[in-house]
Structures are given as C-alpha cells and as structure tokens.
N, C-alpha and C. Protein backbone atom coordinates (compact mmCIF):
# COMPACT_ATOMS: atom_id res chain seq x y z
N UNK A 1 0.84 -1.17 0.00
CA UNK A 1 0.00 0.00 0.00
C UNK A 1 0.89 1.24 0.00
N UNK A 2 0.63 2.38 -0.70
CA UNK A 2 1.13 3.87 -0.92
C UNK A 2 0.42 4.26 -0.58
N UNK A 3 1.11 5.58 -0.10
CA UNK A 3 0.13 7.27 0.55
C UNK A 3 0.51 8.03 -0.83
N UNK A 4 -0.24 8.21 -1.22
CA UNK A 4 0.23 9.36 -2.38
C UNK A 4 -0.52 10.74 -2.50
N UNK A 5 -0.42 11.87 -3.10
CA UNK A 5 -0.84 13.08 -3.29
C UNK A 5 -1.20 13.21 -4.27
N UNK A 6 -2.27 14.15 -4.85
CA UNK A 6 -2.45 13.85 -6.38
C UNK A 6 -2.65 16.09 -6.33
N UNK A 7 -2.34 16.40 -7.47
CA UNK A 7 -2.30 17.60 -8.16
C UNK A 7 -3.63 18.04 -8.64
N UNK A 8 -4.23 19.25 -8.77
CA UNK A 8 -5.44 19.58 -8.87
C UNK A 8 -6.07 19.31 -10.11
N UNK A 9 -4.99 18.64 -11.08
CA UNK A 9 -5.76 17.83 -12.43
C UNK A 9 -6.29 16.43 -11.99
N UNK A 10 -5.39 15.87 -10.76
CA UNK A 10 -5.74 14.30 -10.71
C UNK A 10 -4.54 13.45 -10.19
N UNK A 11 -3.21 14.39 -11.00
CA UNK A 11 -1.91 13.49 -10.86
C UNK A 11 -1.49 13.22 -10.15
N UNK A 12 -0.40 11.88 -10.16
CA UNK A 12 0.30 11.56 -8.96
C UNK A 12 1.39 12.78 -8.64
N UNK A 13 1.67 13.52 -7.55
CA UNK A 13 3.00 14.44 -7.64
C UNK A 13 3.96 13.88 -6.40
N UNK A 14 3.63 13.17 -5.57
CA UNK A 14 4.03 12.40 -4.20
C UNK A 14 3.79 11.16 -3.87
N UNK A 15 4.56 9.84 -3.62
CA UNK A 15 3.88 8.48 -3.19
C UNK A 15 5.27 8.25 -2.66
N UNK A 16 4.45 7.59 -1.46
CA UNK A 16 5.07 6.84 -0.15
C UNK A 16 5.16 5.94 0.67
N UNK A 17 5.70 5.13 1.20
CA UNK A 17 5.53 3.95 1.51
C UNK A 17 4.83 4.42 3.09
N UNK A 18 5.25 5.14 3.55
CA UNK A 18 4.68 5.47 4.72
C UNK A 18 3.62 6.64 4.61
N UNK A 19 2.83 6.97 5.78
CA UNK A 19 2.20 7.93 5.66
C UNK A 19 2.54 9.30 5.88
N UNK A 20 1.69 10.55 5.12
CA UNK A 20 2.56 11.60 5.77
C UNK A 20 1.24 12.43 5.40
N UNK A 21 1.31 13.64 6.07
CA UNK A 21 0.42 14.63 6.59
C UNK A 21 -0.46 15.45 5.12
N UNK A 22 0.44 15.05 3.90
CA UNK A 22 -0.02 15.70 2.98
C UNK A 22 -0.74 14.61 2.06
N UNK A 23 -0.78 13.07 2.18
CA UNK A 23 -1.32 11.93 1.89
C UNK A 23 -3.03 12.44 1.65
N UNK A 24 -3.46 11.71 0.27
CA UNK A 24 -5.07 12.28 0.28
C UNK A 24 -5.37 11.04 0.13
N UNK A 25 -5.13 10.07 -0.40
CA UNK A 25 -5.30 8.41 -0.25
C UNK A 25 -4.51 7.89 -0.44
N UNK A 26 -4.96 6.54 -0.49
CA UNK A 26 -3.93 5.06 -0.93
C UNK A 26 -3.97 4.54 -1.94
N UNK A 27 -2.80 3.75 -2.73
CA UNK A 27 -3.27 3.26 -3.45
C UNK A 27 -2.51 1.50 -3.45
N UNK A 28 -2.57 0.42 -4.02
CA UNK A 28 -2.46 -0.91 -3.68
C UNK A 28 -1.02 -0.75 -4.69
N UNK A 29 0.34 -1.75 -4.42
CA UNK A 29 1.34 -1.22 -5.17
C UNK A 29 0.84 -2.05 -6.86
N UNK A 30 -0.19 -3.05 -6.83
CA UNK A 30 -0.22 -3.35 -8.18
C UNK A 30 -1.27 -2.33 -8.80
N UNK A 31 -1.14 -0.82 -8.42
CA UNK A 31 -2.57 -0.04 -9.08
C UNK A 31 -0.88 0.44 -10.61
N UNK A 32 -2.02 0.49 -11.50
CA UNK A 32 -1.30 0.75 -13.01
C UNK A 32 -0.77 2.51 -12.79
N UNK A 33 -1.08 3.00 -11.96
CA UNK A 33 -0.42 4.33 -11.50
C UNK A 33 0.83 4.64 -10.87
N UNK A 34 0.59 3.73 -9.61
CA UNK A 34 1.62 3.35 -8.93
C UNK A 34 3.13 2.70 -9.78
N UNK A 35 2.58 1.73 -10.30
CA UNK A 35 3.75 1.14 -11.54
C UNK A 35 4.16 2.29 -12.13
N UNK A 36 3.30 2.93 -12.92
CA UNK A 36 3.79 4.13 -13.77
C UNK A 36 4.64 4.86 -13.29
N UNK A 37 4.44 5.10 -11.74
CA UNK A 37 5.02 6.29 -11.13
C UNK A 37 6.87 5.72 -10.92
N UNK A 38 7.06 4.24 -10.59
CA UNK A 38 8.12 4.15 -10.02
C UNK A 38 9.09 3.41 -11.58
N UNK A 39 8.28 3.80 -12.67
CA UNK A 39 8.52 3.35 -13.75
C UNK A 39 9.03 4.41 -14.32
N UNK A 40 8.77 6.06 -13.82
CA UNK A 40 9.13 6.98 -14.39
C UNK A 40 10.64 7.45 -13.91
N UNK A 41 10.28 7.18 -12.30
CA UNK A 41 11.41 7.08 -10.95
C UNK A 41 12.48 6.46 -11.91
N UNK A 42 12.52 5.12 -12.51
CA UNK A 42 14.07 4.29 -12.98
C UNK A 42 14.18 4.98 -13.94
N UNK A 43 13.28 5.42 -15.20
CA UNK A 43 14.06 6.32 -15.88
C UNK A 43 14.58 7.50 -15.74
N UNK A 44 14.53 8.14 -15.04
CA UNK A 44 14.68 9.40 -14.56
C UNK A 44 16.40 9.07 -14.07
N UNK A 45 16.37 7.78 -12.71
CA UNK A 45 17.27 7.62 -12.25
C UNK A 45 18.36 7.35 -13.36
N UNK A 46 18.35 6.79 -14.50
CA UNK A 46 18.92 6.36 -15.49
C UNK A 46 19.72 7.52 -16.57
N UNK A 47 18.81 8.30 -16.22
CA UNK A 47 18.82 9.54 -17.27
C UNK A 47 19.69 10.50 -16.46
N UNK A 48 19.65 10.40 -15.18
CA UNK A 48 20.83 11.40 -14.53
C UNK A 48 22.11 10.66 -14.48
N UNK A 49 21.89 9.29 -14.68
CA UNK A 49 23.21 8.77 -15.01
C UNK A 49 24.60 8.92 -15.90
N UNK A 50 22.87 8.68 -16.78
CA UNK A 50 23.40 8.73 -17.87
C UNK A 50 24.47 10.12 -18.37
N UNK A 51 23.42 11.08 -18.19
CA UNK A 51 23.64 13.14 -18.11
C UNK A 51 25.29 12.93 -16.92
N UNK A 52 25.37 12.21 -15.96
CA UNK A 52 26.66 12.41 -15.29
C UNK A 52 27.84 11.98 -16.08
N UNK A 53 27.89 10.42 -17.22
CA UNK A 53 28.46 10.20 -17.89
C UNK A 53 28.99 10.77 -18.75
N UNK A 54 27.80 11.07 -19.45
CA UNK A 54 28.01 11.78 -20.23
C UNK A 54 29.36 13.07 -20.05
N UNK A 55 28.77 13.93 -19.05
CA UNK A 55 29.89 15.17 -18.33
C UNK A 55 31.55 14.43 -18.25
N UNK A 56 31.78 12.88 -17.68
CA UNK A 56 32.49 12.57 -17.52
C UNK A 56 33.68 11.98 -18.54
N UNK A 57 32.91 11.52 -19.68
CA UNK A 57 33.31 11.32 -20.91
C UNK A 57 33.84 12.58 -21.82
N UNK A 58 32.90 13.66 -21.27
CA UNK A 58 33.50 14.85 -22.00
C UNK A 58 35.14 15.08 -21.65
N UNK A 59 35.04 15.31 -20.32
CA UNK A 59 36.32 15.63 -19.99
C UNK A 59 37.67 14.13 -20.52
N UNK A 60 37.03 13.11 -20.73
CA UNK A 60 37.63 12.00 -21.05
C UNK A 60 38.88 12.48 -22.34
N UNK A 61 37.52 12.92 -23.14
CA UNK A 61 37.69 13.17 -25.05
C UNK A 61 38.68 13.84 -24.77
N UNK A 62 38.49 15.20 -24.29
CA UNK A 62 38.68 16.45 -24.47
C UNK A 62 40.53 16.19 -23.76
N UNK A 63 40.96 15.46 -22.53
CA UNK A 63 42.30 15.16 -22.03
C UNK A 63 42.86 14.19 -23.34
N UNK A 64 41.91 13.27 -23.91
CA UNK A 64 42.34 13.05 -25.03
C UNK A 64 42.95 13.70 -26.27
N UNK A 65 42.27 14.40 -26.69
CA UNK A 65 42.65 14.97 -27.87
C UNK A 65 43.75 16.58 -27.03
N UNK A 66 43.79 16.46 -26.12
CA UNK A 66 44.83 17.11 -25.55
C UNK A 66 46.35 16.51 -25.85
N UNK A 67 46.42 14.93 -25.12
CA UNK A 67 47.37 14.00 -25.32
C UNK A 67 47.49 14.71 -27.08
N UNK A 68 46.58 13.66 -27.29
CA UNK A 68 46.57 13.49 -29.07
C UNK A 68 47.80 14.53 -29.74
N UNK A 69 47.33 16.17 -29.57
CA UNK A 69 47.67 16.67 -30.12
C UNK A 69 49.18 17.34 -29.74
N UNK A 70 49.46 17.21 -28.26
CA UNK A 70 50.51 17.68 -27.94
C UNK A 70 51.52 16.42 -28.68
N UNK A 71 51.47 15.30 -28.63
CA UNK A 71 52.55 14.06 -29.08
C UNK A 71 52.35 14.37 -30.68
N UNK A 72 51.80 14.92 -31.28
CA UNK A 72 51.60 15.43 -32.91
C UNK A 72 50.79 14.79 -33.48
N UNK A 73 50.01 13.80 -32.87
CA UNK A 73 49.07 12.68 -33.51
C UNK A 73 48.17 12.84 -34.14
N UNK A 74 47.38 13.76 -33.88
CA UNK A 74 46.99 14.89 -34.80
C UNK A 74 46.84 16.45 -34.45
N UNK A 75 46.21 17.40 -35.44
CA UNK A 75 46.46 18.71 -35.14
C UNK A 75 44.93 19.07 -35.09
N UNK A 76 44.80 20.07 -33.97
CA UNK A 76 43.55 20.78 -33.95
C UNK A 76 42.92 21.20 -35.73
N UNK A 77 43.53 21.58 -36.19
CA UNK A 77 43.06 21.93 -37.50
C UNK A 77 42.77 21.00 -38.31
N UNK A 78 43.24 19.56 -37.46
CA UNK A 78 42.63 18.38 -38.61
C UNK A 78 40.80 18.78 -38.65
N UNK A 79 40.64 19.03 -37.33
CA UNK A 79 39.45 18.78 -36.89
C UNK A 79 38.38 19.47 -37.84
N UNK A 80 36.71 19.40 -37.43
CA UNK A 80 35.99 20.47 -38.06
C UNK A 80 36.39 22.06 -37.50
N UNK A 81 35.48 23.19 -38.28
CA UNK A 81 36.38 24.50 -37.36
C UNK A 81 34.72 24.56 -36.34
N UNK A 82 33.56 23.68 -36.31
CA UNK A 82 32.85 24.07 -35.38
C UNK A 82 33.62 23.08 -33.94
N UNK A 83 34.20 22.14 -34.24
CA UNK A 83 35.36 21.62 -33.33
C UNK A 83 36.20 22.21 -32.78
N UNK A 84 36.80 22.73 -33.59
CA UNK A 84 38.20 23.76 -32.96
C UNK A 84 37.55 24.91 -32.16
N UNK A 85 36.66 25.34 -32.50
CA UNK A 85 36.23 26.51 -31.37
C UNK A 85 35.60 26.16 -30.17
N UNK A 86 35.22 25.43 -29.98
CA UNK A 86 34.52 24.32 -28.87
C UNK A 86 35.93 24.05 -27.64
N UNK A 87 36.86 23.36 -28.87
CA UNK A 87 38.02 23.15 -28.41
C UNK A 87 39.09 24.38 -27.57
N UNK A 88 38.65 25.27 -28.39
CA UNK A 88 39.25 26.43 -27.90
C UNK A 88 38.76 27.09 -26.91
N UNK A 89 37.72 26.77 -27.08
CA UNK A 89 36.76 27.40 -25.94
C UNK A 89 36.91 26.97 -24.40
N UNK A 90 36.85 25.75 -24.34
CA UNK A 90 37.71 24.26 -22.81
C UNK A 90 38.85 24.69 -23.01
N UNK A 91 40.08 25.16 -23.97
CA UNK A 91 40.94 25.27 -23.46
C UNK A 91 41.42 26.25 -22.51
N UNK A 92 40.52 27.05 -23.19
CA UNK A 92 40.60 28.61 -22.22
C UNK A 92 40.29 28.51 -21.12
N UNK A 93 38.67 28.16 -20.98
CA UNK A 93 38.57 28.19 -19.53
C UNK A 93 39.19 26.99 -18.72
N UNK A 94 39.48 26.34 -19.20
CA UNK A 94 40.55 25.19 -18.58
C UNK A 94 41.59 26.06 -17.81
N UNK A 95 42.22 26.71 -18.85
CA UNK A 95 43.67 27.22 -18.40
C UNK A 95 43.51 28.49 -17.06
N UNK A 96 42.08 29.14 -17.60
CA UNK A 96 41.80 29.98 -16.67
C UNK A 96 41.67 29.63 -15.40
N UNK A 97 41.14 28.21 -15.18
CA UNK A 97 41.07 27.22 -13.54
C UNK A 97 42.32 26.59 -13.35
N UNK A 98 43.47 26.79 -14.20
CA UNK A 98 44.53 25.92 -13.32
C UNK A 98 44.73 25.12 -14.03
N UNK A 99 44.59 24.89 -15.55
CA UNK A 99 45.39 24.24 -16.81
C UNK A 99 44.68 22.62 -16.63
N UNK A 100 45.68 21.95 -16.72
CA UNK A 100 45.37 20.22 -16.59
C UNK A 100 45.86 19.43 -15.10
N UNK A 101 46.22 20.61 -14.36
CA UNK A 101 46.66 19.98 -13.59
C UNK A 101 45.54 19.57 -11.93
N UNK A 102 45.68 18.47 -11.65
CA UNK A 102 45.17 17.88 -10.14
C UNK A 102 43.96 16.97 -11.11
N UNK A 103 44.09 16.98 -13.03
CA UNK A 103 43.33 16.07 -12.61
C UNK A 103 42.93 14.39 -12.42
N UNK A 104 43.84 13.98 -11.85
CA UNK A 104 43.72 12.52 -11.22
C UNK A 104 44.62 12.75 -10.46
N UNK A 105 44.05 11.94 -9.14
CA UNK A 105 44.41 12.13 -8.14
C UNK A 105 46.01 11.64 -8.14
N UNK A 106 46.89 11.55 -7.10
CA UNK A 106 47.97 11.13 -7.04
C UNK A 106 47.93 9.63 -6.70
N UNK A 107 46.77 9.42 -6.14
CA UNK A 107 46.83 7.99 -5.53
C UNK A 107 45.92 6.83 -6.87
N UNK A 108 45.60 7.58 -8.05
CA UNK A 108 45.06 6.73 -9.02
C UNK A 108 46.03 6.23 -9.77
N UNK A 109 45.64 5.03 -9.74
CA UNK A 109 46.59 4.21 -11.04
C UNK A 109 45.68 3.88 -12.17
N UNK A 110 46.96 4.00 -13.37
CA UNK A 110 46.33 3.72 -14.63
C UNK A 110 45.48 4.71 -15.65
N UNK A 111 45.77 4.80 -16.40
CA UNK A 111 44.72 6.04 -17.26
C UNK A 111 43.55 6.03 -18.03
N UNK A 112 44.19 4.49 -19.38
CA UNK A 112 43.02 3.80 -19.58
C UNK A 112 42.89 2.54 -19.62
C-alpha cells in the first residue's frame, strides 16, 4: 500500500511507503499508477546517469585529444572549425582554472 498526493488535475505528484500529513489516499502497489510512477522514478534515475556520464566522458575526449595533439598525432586543424572553437573554448577556460593539472588524483593508477 502507498500514501500518495495527487495535483489539482488528478496526478500523482508524491507516493510513499509510509504515511505523511499531505497523503489524500492510498493506493495498492499493483494499481497501473503506482507502476507508472516508479517506472518513471528508474528512468529518470537512469537519465541522470546517464547526463553524469556523459559530463564525464567529456572531460575523457577532451584530455584526449589534448594528449593526441601535444605528441603530434593529430592537429587541432585536422578537426571540423565548429570543433576547434569548442576546443578552444575548454581550453581557455581550462587554463583559466589551473590548466590540466590535479586532474587525477595522485593515488590513481592507470589512465586507460
């Protein structure tokens, strides 16, 4: 059983396993609402995952094609020029916070 709240159209906006003061009824956990609701919950949870990865991969590329280009492997100008300004753009404010440095820790091993 859920305590849930519903919004002045109808909707679910709150559900709880326990009760709480703003609860307007119940509902049974096999109601097709309830499912919906904690069905929206995993994607959601998935999707901020995902959105954190994502952030984390950026900085991945981007120390990449750093490497890349300082060893000559390739040159920024290989790139597209809506690339290179993007590129230019992280580098700046990169350099403006303190360049490349602190980022992995001292105590991490391994790169990739």
């Amino acid at each position: 059983m859920f305590y849930v709240q519903r919004d002045a159209q109808g909707l679910l906006i709150r559900v709880e396993a326990a009760a709480y003061a703003e609860a307007t009824e119940t509902l049974p956990a096999d109601s097709h609402e309830i499912q919906a609701w904690f069905a929206n919950e995993v994607v959601e949870t998935s999707l901020k995952q995902l959105k954190q990865s994502d952030f984390e991969m950026i900085r991945v590329l981007d120390d990449l094609i750093q490497v890349l280009t300082q060893k000559g492997v390739i040159r920024v100008t290989d790139l597209p020029p809506a690339a290179q300004a993007k590129l230019m753009d992280r580098t700046q404010a990169r350099e403006a916070l303190g360049g490349l440095s602190q980022l992995i820790d001292d105590e991490e091993t391994g790169l990739i």
